[in-house]
Protein backbone atom coordinates (compact mmCIF):
# COMPACT_ATOMS: atom_id res chain seq x y z
CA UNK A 1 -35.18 57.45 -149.04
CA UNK A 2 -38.12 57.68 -151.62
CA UNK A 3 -40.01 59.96 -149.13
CA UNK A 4 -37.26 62.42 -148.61
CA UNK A 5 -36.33 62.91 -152.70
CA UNK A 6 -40.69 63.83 -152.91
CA UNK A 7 -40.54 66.38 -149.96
CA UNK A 8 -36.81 68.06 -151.71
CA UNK A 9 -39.29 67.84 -155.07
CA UNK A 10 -41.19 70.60 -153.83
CA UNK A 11 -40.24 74.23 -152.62
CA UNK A 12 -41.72 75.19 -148.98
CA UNK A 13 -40.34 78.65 -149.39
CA UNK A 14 -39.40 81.67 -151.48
CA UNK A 15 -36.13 81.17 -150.58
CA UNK A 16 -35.49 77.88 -151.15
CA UNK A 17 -37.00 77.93 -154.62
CA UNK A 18 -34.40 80.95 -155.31
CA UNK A 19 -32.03 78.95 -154.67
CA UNK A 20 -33.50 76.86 -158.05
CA UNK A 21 -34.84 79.38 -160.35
CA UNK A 22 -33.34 82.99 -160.27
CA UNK A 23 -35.87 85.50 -161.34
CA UNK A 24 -36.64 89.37 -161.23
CA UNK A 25 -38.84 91.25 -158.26
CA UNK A 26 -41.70 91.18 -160.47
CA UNK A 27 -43.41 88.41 -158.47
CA UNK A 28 -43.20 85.63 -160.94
CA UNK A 29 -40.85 83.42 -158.36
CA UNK A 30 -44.30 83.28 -155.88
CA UNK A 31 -45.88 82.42 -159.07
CA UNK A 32 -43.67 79.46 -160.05
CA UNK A 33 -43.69 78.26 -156.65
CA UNK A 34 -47.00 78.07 -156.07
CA UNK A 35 -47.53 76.09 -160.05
CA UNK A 36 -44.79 73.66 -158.73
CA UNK A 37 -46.93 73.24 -155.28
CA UNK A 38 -50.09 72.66 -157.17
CA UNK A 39 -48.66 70.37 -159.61
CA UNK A 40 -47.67 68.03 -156.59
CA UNK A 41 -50.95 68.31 -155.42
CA UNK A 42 -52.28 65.92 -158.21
CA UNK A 43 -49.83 63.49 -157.56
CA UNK A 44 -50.81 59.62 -156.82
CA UNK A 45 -47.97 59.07 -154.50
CA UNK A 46 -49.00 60.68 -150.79
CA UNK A 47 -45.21 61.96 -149.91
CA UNK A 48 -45.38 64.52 -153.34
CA UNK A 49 -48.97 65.50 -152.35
CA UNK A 50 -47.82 66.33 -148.51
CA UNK A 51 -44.89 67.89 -150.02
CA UNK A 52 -47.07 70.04 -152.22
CA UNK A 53 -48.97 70.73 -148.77
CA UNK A 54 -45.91 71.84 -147.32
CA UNK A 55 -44.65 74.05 -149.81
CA UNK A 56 -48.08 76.08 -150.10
CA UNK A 57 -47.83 76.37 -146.19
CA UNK A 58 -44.30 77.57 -146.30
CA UNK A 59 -45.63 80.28 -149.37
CA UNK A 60 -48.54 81.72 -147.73
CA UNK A 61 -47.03 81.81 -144.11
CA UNK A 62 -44.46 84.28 -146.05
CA UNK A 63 -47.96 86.12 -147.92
CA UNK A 64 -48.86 86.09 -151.49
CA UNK A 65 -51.34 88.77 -152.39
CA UNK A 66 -54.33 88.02 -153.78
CA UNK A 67 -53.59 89.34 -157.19
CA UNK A 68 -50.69 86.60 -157.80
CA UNK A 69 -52.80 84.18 -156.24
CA UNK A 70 -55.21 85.06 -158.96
CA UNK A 71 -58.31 82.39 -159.78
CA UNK A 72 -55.72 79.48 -158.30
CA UNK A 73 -56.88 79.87 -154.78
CA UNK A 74 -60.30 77.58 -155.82
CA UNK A 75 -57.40 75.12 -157.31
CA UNK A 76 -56.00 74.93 -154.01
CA UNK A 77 -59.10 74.73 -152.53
CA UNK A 78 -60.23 72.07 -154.35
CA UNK A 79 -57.28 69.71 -154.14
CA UNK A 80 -56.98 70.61 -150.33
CA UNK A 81 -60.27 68.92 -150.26
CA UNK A 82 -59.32 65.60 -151.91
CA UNK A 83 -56.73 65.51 -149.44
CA UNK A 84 -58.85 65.97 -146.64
CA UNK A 85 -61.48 63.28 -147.87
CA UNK A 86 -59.37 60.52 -149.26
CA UNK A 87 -55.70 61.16 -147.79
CA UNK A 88 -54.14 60.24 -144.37
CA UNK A 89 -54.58 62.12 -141.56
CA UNK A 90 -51.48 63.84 -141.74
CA UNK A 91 -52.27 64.91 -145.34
CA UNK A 92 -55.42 66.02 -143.81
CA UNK A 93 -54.07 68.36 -140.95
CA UNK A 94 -51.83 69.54 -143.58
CA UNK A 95 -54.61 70.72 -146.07
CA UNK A 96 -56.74 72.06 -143.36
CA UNK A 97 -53.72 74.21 -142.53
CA UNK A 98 -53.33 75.44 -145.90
CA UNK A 99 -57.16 76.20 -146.51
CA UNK A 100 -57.16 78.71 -142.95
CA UNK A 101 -53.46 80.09 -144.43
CA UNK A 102 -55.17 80.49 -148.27
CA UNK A 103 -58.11 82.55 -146.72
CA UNK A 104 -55.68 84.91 -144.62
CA UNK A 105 -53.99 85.65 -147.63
CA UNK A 106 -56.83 86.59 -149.78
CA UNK A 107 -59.26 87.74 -146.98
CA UNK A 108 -58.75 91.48 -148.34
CA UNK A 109 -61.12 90.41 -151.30
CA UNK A 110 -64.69 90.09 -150.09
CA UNK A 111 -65.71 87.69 -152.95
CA UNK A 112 -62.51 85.32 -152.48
CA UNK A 113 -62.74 84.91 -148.46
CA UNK A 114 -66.69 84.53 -148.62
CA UNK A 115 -66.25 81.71 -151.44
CA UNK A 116 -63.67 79.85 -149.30
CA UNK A 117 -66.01 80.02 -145.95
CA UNK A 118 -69.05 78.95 -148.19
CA UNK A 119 -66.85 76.06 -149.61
CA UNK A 120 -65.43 75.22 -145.98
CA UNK A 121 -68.71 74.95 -144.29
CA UNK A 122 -69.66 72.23 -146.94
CA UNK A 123 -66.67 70.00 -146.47
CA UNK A 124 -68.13 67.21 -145.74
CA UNK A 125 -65.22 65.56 -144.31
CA UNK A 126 -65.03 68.70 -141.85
CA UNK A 127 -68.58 67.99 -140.87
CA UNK A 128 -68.04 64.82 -139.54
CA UNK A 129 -64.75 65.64 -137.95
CA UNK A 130 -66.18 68.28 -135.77
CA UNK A 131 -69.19 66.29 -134.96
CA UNK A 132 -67.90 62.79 -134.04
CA UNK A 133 -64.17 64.06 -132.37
CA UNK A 134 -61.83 62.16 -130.67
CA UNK A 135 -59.41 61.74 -128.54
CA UNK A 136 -57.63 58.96 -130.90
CA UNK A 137 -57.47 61.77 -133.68
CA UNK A 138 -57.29 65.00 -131.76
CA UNK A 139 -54.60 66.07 -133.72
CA UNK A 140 -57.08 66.40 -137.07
CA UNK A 141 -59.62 67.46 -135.11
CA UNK A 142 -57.77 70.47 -133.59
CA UNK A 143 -56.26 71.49 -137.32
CA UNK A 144 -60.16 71.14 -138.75
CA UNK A 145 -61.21 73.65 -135.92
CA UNK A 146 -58.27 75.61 -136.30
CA UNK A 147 -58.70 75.88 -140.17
CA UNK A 148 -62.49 76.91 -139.49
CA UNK A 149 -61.73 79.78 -137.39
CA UNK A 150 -59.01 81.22 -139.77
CA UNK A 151 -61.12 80.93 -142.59
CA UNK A 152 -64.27 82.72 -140.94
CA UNK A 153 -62.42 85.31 -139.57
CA UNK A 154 -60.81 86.17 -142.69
CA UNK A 155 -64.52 86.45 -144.29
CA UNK A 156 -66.70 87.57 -142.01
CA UNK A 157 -67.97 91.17 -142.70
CA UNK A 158 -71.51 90.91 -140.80
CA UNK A 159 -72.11 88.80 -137.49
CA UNK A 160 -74.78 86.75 -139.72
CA UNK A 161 -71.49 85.36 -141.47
CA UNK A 162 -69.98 83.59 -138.70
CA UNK A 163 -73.41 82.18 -136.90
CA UNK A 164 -72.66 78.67 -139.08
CA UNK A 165 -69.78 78.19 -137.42
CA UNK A 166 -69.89 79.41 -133.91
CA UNK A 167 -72.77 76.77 -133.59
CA UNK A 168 -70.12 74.11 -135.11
CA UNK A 169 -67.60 75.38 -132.86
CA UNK A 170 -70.04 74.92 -129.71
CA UNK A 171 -71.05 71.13 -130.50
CA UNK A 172 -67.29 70.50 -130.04
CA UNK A 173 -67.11 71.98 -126.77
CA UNK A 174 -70.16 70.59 -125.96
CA UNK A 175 -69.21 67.14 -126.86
CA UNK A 176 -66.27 67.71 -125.45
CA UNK A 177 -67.43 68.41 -122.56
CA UNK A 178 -70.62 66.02 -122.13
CA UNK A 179 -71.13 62.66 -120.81
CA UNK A 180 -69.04 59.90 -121.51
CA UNK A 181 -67.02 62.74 -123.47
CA UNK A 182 -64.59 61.58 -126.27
CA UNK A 183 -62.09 64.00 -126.50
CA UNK A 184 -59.55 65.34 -124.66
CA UNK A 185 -58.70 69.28 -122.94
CA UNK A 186 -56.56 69.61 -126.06
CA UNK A 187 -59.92 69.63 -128.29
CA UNK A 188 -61.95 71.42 -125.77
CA UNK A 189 -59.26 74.03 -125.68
CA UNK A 190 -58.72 74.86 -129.49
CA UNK A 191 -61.72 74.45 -129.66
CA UNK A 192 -62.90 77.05 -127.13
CA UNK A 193 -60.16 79.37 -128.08
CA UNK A 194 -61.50 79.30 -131.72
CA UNK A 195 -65.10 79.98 -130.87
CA UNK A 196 -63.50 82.98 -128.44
CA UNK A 197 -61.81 84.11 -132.16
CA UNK A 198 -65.28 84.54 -133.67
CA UNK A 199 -66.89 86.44 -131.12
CA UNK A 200 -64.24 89.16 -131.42
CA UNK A 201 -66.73 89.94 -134.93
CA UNK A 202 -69.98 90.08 -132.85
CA UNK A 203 -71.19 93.29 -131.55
CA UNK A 204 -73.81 93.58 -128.72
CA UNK A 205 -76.30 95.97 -130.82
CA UNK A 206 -76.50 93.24 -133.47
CA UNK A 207 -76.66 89.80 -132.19
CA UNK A 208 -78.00 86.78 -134.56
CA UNK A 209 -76.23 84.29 -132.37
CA UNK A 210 -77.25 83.29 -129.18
CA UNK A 211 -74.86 82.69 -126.63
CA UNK A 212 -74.99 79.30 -123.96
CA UNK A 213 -74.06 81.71 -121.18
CA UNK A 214 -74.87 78.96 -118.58
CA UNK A 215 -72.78 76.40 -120.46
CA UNK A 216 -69.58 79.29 -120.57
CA UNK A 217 -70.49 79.71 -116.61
CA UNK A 218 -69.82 75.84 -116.23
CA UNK A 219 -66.44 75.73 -118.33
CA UNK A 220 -65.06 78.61 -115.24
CA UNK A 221 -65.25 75.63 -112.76
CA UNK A 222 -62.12 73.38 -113.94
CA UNK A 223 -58.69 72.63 -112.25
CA UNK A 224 -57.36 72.76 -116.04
CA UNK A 225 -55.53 76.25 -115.99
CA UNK A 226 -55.57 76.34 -119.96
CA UNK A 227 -59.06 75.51 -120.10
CA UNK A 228 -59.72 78.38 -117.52
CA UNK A 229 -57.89 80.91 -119.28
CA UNK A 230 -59.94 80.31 -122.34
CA UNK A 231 -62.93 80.52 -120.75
CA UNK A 232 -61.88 83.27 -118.65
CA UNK A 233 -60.89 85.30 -122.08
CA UNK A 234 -64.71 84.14 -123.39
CA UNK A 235 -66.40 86.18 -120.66
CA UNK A 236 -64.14 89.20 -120.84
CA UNK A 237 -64.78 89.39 -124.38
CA UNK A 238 -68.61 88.94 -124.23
CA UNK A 239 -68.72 91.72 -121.18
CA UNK A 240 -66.26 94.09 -123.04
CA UNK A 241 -68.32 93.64 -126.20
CA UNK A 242 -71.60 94.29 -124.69
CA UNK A 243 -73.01 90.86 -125.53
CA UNK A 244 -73.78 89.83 -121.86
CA UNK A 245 -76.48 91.93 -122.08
CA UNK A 246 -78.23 88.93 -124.26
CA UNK A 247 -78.00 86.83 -120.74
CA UNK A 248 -80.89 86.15 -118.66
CA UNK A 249 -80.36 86.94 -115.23
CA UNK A 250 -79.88 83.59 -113.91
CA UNK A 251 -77.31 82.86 -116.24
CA UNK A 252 -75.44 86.28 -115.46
CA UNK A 253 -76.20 85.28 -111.58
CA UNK A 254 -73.92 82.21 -112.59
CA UNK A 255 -71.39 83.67 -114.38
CA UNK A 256 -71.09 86.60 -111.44
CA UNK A 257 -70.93 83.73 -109.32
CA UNK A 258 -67.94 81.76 -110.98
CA UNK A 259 -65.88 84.79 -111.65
CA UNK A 260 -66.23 86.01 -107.82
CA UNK A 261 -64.98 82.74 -106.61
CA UNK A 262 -62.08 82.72 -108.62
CA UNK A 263 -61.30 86.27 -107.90
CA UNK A 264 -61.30 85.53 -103.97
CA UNK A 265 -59.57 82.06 -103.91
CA UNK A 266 -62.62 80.46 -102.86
CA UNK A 267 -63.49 76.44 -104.22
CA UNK A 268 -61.20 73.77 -105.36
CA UNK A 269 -57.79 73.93 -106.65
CA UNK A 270 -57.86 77.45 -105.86
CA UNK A 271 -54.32 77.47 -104.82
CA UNK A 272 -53.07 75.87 -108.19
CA UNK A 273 -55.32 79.51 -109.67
CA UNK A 274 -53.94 81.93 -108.03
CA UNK A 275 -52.12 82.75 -111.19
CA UNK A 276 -55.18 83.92 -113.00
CA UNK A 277 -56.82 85.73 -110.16
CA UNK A 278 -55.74 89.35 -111.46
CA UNK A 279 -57.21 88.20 -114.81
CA UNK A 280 -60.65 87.42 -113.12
CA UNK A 281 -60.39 90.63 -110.59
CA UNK A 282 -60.58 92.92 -113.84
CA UNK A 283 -63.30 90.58 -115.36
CA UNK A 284 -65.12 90.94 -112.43
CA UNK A 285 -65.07 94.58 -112.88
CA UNK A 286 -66.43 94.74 -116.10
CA UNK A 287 -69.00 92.45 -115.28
CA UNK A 288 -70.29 94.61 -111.85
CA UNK A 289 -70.97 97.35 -114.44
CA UNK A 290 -73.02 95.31 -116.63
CA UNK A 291 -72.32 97.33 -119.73
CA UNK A 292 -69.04 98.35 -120.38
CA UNK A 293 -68.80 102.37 -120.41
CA UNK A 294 -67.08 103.91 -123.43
CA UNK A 295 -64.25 103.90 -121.39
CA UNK A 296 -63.46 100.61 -121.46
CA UNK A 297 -62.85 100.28 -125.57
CA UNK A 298 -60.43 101.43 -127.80
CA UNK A 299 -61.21 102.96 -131.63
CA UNK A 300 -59.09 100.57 -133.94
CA UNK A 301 -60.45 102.08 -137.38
CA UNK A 302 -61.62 104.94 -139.26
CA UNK A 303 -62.50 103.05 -142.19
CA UNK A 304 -66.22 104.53 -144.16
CA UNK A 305 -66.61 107.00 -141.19
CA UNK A 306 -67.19 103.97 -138.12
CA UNK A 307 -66.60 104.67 -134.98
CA UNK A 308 -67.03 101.65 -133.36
CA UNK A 309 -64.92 100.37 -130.28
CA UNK A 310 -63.60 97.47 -129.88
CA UNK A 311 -61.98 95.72 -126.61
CA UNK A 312 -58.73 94.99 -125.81
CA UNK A 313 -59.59 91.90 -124.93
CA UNK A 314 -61.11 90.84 -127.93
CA UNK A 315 -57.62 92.29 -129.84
CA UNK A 316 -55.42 90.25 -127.64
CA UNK A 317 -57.71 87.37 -128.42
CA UNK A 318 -56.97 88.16 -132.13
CA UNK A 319 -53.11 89.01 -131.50
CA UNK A 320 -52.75 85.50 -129.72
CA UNK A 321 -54.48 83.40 -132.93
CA UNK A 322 -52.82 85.12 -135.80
CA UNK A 323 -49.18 84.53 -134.07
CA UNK A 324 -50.19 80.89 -132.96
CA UNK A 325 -51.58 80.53 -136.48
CA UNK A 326 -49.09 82.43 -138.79
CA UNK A 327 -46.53 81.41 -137.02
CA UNK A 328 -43.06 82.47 -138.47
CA UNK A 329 -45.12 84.44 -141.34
CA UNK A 330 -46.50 86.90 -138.66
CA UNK A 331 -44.73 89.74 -139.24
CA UNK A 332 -44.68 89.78 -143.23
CA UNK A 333 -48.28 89.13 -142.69
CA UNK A 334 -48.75 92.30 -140.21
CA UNK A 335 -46.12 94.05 -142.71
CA UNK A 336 -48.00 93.29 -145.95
CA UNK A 337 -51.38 91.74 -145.57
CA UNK A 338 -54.27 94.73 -146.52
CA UNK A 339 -56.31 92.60 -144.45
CA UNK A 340 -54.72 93.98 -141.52
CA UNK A 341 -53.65 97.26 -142.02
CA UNK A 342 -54.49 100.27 -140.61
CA UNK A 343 -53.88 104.07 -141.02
CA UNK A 344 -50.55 104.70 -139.16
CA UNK A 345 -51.93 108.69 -138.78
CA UNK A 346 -55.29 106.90 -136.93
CA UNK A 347 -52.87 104.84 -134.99
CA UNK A 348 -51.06 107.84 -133.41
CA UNK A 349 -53.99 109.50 -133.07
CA UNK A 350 -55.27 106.60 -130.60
CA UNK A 351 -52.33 106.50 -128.56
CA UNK A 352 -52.54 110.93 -127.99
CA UNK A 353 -56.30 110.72 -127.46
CA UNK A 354 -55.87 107.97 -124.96
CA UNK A 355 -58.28 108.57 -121.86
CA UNK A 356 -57.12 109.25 -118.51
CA UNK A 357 -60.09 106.44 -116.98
CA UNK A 358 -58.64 103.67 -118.89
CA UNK A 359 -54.91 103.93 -117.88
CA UNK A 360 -56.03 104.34 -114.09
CA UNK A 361 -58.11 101.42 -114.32
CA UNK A 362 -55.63 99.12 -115.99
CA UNK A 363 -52.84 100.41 -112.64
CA UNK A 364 -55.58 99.50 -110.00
CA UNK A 365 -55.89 96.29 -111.60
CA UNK A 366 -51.95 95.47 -112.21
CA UNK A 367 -52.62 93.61 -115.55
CA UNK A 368 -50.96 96.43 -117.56
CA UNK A 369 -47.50 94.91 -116.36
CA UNK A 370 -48.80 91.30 -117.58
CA UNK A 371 -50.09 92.85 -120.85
CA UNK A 372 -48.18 95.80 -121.46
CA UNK A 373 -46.31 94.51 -124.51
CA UNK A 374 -48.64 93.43 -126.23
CA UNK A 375 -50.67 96.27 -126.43
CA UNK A 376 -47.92 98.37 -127.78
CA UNK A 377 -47.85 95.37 -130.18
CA UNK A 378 -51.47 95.30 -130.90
CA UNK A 379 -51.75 99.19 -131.62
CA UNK A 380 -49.00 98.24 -134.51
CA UNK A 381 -51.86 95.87 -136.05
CA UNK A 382 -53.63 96.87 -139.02
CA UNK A 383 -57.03 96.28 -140.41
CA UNK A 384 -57.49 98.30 -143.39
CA UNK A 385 -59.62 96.22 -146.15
CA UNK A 386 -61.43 93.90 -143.36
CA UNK A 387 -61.57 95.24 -140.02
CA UNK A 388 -62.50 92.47 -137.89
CA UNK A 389 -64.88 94.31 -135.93
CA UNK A 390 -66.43 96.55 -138.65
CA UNK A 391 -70.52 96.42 -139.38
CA UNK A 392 -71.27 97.27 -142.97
């Protein structure tokens, strides 16, 4: 009974602390709410701290901008990592949840999101979790990775900025995957699907991060159809984003090789795949034309004059973390977050302009059925102050 009258202590959401304090649309409710989550933060008892935890998670799911986060965000940052090193494990998973929310919220300010990814890659707790995971506490481990990828996302302006962590990421799939491993698919799976995340900011022209294209090639040859379709989502976004062409030969020999037997059936398990063979027939396409052709990517901002392209691929990679991650606060967050908005005008402008090649190509290949929706979703996306693909 003590448990439940902490977690009632503590607001999880705008609404419910309207329900307590009545104020004006100035802002000062998010304000109160997030004092009164903070304050439970430096509680001794663990149920007010988690409840704290909670609260914050329910605030920033629903977006406070940075401005009325103000200089608090390095309180919360701080306190999330006395949770992390001295609380439970569920008060962990909770504060590595709230760090990757925090740096969504304020990833429009360049000097807020970089501070949090500094601060992040020096948890020390983090550290250890990602290089000695388990199966036992897969559950942490999966919300430390998780937290990782939100947070360097949210900062990452250059492809130098995410090289820390994409070789974190990596030692957990490797580990993962190595022998006598000691973690589960789960773990592999988040953990590939982060590392995916973070290659989405890489661009082939400017590559500081070198890719284990051999490894990637072995991950295609599992039974594991989640595992598959994360790896099979790696490769499409390296081809699409021109970073194959970092690949030796051999290793593009093996990854050529993988993808072809999946596309024709051939190998083990191939009848529990069949599912995913329309997936690997169009990135077998991409990958028999070595580079991708203009053709193949789709402008997504306008933002200082660029004019890079970016893959669909690599935004349905995005799309699938942020709702996974946001959860309930998606759409506010697509509604109201600067760091992902977009000029509506540009927006329009993309679907006109769109060329004839790439609608053929997606027909012959019969994913647009599969994917349809969420394209017209992902054209909705915005990425105004921090364009996930944008090179200074």
């Amino acid at each position: 009974m003590a448990g439940a009258r902490c977690y009632r202590d503590c607001p999880r959401s705008l609404a419910d602390l309207s329900t307590r304090n009545e104020s004006g649309n100035d802002g000062s409710h998010e304000l109160d709410a997030v004092d009164i989550c903070i304050n439970n933060l430096h509680e001794k008892r663990r149920c007010k701290r988690e409840a704290g935890l909670e609260g914050l998670i329910g605030l920033l799911e629903g977006f406070i901008p940075t401005d009325k986060v103000d200089y608090r965000y390095l309180t919360i940052f701080y306190r999330c990592r006395t949770s992390i090193d001295k609380g439970s494990a569920g008060e962990a998973v909770l504060a590595y949840r709230t760090i990757g929310l925090l740096a969504l919220n304020v990833g429009a300010s360049a000097d807020c999101s970089m501070e949090i990814l500094t601060n992040t890659l020096h948890l020390h707790a983090l550290v250890k979790t990602l290089r000695t995971p388990s199966a036992a506490a897969a559950a942490k481990v999966v919300a430390a990775i998780d937290c990782l990828a939100a947070v360097t996302f949210a900062a990452a302006r250059r492809p130098q900025d995410v090289g820390a962590s994409l070789r974190a990421l990596w030692s957990v799939i490797r580990i993962s995957t190595g022998p006598g491993k000691l973690t589960n698919n789960v773990v592999l799976i988040a953990a590939m699907s982060a590392w995916t995340l973070l290659l989405t900011t890489l661009e082939g022209d400017f590559m500081t991060y070198s890719i284990p294209f051999r490894d990637l090639a072995d991950l295609l040859d599992t039974s594991d159809p989640a595992l598959l379709t994360a790896s099979g989502e790696a490769v499409a976004v390296c081809a699409e984003l021109r970073l194959t062409r970092h690949a030796s030969p051999e290793d593009m020999q093996a990854l050529e090789s993988n993808v072809s037997s999946l596309v024709s059936g051939t190998g083990d398990e191939s009848k529990k795949l069949n599912k995913h063979r329309f997936m690997f027939q169009e990135i077998a396409a991409i990958m028999k034309r070595a580079q991708c052709s203009d053709e193949e990517l789709v402008p997504t901002s306008s933002i200082q004059g660029s004019v890079l392209r970016v893959s669909k691929w690599a935004r349905m990679v995005q799309l699938s973390f942020l709702k996974r991650f946001l959860d309930k606060g998606f759409d506010k967050h697509i509604a109201h977050n600067p760091l992902f908005r977009e000029h509506s005008s540009y927006i329009a402008a993309n679907e006109s302009n769109e060329l004839p090649a790439v609608k053929s190509k997606q027909q012959r290949f019969g994913r647009e059925k599969q994917w349809s929706v969420d394209l017209r979703k992902d054209r909705m996306i915005s990425w105004e102050n921090k364009n996930a693909f944008q090179l200074p």
